[in-house]
N, C-alpha and C. Protein backbone atom coordinates (compact mmCIF):
# COMPACT_ATOMS: atom_id res chain seq x y z
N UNK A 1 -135.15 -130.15 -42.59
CA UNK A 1 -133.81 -130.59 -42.29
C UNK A 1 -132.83 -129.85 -43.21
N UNK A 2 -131.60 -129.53 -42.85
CA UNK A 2 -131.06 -128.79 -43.45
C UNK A 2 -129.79 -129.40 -43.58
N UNK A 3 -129.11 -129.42 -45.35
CA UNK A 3 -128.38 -130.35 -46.07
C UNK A 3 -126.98 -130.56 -45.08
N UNK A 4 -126.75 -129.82 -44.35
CA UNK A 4 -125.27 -129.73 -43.63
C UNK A 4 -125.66 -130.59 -42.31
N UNK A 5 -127.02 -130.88 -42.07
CA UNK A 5 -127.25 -132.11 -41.07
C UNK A 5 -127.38 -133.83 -41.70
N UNK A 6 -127.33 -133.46 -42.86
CA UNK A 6 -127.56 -134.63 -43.98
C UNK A 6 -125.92 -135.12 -43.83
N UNK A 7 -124.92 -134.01 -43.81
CA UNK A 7 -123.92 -134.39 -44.33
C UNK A 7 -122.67 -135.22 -43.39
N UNK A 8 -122.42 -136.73 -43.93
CA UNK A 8 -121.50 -137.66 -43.15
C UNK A 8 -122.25 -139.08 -42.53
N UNK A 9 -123.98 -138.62 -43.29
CA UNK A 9 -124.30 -140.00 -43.10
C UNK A 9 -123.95 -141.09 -44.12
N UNK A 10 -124.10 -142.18 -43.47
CA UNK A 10 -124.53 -143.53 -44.52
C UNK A 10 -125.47 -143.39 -45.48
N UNK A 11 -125.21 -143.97 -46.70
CA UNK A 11 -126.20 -144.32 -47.23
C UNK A 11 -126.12 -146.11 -47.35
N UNK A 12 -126.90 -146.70 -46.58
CA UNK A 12 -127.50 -148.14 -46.93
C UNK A 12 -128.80 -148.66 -47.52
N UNK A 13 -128.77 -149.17 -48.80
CA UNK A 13 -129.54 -150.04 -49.56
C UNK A 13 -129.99 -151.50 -48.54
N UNK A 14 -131.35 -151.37 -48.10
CA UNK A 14 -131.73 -151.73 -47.30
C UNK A 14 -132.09 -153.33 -47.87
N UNK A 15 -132.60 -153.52 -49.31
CA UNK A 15 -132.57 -154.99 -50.22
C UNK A 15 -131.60 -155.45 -50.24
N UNK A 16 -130.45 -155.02 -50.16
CA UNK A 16 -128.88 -155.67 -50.65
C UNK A 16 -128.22 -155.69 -48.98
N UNK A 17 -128.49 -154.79 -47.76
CA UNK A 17 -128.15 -154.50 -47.55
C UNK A 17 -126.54 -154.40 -47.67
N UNK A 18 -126.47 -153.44 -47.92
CA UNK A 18 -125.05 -152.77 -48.18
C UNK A 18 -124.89 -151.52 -48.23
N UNK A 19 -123.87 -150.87 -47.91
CA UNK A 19 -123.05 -149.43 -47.72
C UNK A 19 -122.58 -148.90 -49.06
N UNK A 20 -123.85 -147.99 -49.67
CA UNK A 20 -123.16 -146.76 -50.84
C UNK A 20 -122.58 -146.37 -50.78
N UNK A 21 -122.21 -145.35 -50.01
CA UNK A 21 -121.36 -144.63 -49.73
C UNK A 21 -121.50 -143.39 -48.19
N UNK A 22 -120.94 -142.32 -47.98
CA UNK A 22 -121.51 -141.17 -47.11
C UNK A 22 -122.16 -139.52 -48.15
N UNK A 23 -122.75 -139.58 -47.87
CA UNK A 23 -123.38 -138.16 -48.42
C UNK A 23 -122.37 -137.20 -47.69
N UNK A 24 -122.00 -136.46 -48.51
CA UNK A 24 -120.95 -135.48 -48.67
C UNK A 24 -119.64 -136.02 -49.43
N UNK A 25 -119.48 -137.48 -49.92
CA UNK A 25 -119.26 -137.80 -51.19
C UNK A 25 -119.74 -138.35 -52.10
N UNK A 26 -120.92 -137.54 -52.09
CA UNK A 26 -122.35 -137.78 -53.20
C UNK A 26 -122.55 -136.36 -53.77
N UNK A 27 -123.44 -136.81 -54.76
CA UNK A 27 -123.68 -135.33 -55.81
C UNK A 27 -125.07 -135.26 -55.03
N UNK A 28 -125.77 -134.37 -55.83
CA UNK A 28 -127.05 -133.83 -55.50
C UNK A 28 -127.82 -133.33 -57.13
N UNK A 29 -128.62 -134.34 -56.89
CA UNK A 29 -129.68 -133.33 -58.15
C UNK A 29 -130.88 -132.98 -58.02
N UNK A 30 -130.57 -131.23 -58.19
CA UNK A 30 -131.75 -130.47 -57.98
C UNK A 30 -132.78 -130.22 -59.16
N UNK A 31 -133.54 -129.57 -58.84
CA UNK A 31 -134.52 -129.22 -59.90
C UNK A 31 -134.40 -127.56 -59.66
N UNK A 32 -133.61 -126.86 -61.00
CA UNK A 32 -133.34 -125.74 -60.56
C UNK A 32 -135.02 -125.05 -60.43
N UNK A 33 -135.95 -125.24 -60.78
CA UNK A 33 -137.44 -124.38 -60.71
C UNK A 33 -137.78 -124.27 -59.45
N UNK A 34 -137.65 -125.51 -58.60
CA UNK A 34 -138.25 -125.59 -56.92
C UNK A 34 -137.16 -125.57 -56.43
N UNK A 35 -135.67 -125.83 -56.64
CA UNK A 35 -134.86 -125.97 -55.55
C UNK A 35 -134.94 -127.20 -54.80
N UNK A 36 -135.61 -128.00 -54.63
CA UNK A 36 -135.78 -129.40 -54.37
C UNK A 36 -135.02 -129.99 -54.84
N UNK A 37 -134.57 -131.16 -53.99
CA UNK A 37 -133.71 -132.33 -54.15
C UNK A 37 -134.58 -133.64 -55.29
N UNK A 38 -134.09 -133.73 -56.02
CA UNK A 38 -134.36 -135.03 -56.84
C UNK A 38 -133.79 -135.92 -56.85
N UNK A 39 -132.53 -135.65 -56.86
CA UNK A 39 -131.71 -137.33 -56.13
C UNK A 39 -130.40 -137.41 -55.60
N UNK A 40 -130.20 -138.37 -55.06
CA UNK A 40 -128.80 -138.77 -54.96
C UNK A 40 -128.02 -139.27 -55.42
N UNK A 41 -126.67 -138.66 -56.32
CA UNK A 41 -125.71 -139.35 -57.25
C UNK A 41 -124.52 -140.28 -56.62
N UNK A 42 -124.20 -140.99 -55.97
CA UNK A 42 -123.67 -141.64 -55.65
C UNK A 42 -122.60 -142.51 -56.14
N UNK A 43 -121.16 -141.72 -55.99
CA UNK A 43 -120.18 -142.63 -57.44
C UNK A 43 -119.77 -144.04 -56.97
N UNK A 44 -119.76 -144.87 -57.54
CA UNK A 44 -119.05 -146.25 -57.61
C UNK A 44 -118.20 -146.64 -57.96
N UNK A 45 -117.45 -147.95 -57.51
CA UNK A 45 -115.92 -148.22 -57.76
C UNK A 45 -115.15 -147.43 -57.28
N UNK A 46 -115.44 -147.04 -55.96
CA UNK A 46 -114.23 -146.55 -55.17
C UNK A 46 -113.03 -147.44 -54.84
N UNK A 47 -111.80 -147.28 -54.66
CA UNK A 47 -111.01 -148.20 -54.42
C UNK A 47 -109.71 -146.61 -53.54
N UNK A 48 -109.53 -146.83 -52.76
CA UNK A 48 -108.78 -146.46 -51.64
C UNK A 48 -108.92 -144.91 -51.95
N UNK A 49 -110.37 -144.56 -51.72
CA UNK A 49 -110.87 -143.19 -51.96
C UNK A 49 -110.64 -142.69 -53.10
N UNK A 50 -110.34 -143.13 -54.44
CA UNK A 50 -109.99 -142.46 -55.79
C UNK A 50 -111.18 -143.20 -56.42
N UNK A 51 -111.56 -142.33 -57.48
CA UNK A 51 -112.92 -143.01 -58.17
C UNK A 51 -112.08 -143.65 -59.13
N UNK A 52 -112.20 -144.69 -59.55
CA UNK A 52 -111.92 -145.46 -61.20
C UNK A 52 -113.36 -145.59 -61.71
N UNK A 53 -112.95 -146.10 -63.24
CA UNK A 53 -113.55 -145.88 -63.94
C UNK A 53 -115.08 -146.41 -63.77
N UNK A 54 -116.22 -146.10 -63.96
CA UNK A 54 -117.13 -146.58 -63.48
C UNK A 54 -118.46 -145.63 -63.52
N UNK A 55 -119.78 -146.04 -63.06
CA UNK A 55 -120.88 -145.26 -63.31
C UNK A 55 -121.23 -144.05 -61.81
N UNK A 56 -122.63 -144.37 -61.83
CA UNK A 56 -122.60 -144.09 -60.44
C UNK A 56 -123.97 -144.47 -60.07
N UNK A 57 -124.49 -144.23 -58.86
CA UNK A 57 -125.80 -144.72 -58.97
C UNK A 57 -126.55 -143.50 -58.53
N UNK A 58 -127.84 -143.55 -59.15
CA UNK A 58 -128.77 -142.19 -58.92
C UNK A 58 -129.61 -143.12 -58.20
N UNK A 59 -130.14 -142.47 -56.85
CA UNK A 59 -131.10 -142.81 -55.94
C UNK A 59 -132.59 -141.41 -55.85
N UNK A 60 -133.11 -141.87 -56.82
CA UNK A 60 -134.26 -140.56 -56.70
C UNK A 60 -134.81 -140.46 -54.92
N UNK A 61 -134.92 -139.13 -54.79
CA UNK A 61 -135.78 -138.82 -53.50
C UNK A 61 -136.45 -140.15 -52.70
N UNK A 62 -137.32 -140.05 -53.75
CA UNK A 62 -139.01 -141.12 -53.52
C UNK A 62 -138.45 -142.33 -53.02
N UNK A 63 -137.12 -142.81 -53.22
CA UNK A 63 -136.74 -144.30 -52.56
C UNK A 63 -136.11 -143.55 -51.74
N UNK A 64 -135.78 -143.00 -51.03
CA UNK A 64 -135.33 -143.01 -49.53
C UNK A 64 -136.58 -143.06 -48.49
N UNK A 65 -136.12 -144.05 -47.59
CA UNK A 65 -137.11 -144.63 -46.46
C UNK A 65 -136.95 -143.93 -45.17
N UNK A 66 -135.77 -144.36 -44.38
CA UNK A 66 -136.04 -143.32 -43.59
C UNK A 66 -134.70 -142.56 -43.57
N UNK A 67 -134.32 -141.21 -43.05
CA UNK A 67 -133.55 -140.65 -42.11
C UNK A 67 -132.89 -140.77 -40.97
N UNK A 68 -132.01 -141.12 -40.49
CA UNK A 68 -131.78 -141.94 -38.62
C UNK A 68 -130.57 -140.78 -38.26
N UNK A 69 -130.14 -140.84 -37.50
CA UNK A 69 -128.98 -139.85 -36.74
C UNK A 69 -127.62 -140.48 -37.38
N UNK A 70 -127.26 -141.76 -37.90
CA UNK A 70 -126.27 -142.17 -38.54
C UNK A 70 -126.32 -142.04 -39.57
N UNK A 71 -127.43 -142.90 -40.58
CA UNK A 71 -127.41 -143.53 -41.79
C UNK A 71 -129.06 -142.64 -42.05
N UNK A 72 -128.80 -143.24 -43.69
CA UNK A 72 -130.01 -143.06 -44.78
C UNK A 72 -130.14 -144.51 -45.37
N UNK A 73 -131.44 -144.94 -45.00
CA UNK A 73 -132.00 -146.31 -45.03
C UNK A 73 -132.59 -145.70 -46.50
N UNK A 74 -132.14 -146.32 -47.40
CA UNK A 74 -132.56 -146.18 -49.25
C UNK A 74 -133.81 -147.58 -49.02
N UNK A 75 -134.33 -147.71 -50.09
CA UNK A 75 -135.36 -149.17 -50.72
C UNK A 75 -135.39 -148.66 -52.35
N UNK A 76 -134.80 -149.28 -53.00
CA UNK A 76 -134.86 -149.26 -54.54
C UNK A 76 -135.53 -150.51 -55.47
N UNK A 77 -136.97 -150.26 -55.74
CA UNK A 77 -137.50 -151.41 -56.06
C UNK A 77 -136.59 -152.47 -57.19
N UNK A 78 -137.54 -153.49 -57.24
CA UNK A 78 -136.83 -154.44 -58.34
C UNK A 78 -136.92 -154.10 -59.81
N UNK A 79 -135.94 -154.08 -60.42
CA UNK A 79 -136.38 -153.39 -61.97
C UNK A 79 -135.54 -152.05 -62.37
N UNK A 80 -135.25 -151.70 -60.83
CA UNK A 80 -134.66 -149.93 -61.11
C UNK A 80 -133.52 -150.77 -60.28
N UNK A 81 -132.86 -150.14 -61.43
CA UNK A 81 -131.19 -150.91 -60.29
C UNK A 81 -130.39 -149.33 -60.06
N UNK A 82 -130.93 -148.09 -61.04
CA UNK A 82 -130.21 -146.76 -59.94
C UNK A 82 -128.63 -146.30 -60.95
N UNK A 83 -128.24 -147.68 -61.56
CA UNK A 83 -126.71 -147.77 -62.36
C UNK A 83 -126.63 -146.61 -63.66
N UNK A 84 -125.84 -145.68 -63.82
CA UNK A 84 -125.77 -144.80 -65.31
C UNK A 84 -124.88 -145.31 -65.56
C-alpha cells in the first residue's frame, strides 16, 4: 500500500471508540535503516484546527488492526495509553 492511499483516513481507537484524528495530520516515524513505518504520531488538543498546548499520541505499527477504504481501526492494549 502506498502512503498517499493511507492519506485522509480516520484513525479510530477501537477500545474507546473514538476519532484521533486523519492521517495526513499525523507525523510518521520511520526507522531510517529499513525505511519502515514505526508509528503513528498523532497530535492532541486540537481545538478549531490549531494545536494548543499538549502531547501527542504515538500509535506503534503493531496496534493497528485493520485498514478499511475510510478509516484505520487502531487496538492499543491496557497499560500503553500511546500519551508523550
Amino acid at each position: 500500500m502506498r502512503l498517499s492511499e493511507l492519506s485522509g483516513k480516520e484513525i479510530v481507537d477501537v477500545k474507546k471508540a473514538e476519532r484521533l484524528g486523519v492521517l495526513g495530520q499525523t507525523d510518521l516515524e520511520i526507522d531510517e535503516n529499513s525505511g519502515q513505518i514505526k508509528a503513528l504520531l498523532i497530535p492532541s488538543l486540537k481545538w478549531f484546527g490549531f494545536r494548543k498546548q499538549g502531547g501527542e499520541v504515538r500509535v506503534p505499527w503493531r496496534h493497528i488492526q485493520k485498514i478499511g477504504a475510510d478509516m484505520i481501526i487502531i487496538d492499543i492494549p491496557d497499560g500503553e495509553n500511546g500519551r508523550d
